[in-house]
Protein backbone atom coordinates (compact mmCIF):
# COMPACT_ATOMS: atom_id res chain seq x y z
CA UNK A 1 0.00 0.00 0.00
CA UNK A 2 1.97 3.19 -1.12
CA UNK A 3 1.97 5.65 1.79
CA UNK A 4 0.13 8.75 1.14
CA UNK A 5 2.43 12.34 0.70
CA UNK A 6 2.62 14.80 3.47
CA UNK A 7 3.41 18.03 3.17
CA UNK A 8 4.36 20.63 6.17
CA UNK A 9 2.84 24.30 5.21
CA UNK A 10 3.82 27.25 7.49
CA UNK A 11 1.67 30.68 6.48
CA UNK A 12 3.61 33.97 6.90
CA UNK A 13 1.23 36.62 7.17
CA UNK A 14 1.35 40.22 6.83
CA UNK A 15 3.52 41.10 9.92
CA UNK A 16 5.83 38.75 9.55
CA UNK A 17 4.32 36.29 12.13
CA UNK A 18 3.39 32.64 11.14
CA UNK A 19 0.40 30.57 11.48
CA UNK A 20 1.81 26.63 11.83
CA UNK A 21 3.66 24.66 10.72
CA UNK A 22 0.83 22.79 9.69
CA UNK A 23 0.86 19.22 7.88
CA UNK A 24 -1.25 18.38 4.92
CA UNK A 25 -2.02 15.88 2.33
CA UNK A 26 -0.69 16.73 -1.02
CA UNK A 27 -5.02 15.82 -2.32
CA UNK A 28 -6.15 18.60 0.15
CA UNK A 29 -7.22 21.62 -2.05
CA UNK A 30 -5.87 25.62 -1.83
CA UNK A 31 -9.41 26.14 -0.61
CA UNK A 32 -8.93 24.09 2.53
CA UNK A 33 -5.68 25.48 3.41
CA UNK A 34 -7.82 29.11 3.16
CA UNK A 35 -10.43 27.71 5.33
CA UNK A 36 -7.59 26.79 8.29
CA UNK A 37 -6.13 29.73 8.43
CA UNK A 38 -9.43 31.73 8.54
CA UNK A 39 -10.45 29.31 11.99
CA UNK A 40 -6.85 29.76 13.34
CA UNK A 41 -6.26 33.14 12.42
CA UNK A 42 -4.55 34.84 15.65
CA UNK A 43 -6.29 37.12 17.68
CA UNK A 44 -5.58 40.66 18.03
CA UNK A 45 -4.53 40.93 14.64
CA UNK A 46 -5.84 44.92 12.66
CA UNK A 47 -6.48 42.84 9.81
CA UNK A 48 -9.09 39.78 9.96
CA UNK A 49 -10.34 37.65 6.88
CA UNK A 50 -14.22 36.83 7.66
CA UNK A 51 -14.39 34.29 5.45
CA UNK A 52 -11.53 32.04 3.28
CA UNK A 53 -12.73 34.18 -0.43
CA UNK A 54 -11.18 36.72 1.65
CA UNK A 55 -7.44 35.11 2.02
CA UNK A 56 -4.79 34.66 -0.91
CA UNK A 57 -2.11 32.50 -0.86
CA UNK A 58 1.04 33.01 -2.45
CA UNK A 59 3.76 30.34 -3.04
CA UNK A 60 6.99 30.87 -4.87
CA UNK A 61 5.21 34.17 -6.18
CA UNK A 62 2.12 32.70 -7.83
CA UNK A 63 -1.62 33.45 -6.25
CA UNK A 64 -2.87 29.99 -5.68
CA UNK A 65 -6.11 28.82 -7.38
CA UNK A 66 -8.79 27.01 -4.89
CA UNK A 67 -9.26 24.06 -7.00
CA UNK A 68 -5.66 23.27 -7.10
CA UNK A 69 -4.17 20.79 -4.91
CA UNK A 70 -1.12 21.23 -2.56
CA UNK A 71 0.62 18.60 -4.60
CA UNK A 72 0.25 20.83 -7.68
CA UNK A 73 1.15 23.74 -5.94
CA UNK A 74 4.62 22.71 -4.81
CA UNK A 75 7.55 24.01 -6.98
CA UNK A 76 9.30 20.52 -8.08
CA UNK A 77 13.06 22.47 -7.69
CA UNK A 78 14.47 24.45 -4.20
CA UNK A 79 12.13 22.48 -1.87
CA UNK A 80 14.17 20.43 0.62
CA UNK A 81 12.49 16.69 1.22
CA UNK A 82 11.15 17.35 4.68
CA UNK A 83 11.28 20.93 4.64
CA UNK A 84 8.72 23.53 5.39
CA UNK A 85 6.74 25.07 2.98
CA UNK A 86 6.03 28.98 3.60
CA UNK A 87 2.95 30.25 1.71
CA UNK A 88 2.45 34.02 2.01
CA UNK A 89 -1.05 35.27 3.21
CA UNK A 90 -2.60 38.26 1.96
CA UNK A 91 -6.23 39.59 2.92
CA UNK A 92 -8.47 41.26 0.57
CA UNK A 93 -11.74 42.42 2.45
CA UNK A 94 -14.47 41.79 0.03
CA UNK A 95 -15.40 44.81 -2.16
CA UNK A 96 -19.37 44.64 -1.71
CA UNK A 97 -19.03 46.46 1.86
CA UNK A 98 -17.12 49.04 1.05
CA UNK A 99 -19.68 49.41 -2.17
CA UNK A 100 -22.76 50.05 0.28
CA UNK A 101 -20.72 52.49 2.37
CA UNK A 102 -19.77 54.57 -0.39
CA UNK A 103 -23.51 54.90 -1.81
CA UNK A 104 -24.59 55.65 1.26
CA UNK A 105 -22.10 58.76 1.43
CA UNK A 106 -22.63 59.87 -2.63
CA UNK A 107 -25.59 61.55 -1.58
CA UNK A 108 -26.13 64.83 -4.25
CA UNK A 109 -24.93 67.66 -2.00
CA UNK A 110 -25.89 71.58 -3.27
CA UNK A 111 -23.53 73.54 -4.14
CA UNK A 112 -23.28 77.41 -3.08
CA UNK A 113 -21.89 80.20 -4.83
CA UNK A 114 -20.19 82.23 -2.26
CA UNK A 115 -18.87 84.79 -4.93
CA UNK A 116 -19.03 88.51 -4.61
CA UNK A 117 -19.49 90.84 -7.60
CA UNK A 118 -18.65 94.52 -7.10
C-alpha cells in the first residue's frame, strides 16, 4: 500500500508572524488550506479575513487557485524533502461592503456660490 504524501505548510502573514507549521495531504485543495487559516487566524490581529474568499495565498510568487491541490502547488526544484513550505497570506476584504458604504455617502450635495461681484 503506497503511503500517502505529506506536506508541512507554514503561512507567513502580513507582519511577519506565522500561522503553523501545519501538515497536509498533497489531495487537500488551496481552498482548505484558506479555510484553516481563517479558523486559526490569531487574535488581536488589525487585519481579519471573515471568510476564506477573503485570504490569498502566495507560493513561490504565484496566487494559488482554490481548486488546485497542494501537490500541484509545490515548486518541483528548491524544496528540501522534509522541509517547510512557507505560503504568504494576503487579505483582501471583500469589495461589496465598502460598495454600500460609499452609496450611502454619494448623496447629491448643493452647491453654493459664495462669490461677490462689485
Amino acid at each position: 500500500m503506497p503511503e500517502e504524501e505529506l506536506v508541512d505548510i507554514k503561512f507567513r502573514l502580513y507582519d511577519g508572524s506565522d500561522i503553523g507549521p501545519f501538515r497536509y495531504s498533497a489531495a487537500a485543495t488551496v481552498d482548505m488550506l484558506k479555510q484553516r487559516i481563517v479558523s486559526d487566524w490569531p487574535k488581536g490581529k488589525t487585519v481579519i479575513p471573515k471568510a476564506a474568499n477573503e485570504v490569498k495565498l502566495i507560493n513561490s510568487g504565484k496566487i494559488l487557485e482554490n481548486n488546485k491541490t497542494v501537490g500541484q502547488c509545490k515548486v518541483p526544484f528548491g524544496e528540501i524533502g522534509g522541509g517547510v513550505i512557507i505560503m504568504h497570506v494576503v487579505v483582501q476584504p471583500s469589495l461589496s461592503k465598502n460598495k454600500a458604504e460609499k452609496k450611502i455617502d454619494d448623496t447629491p450635495k448643493k452647491v453654493a456660490c459664495s462669490c461677490s461681484i462689485m
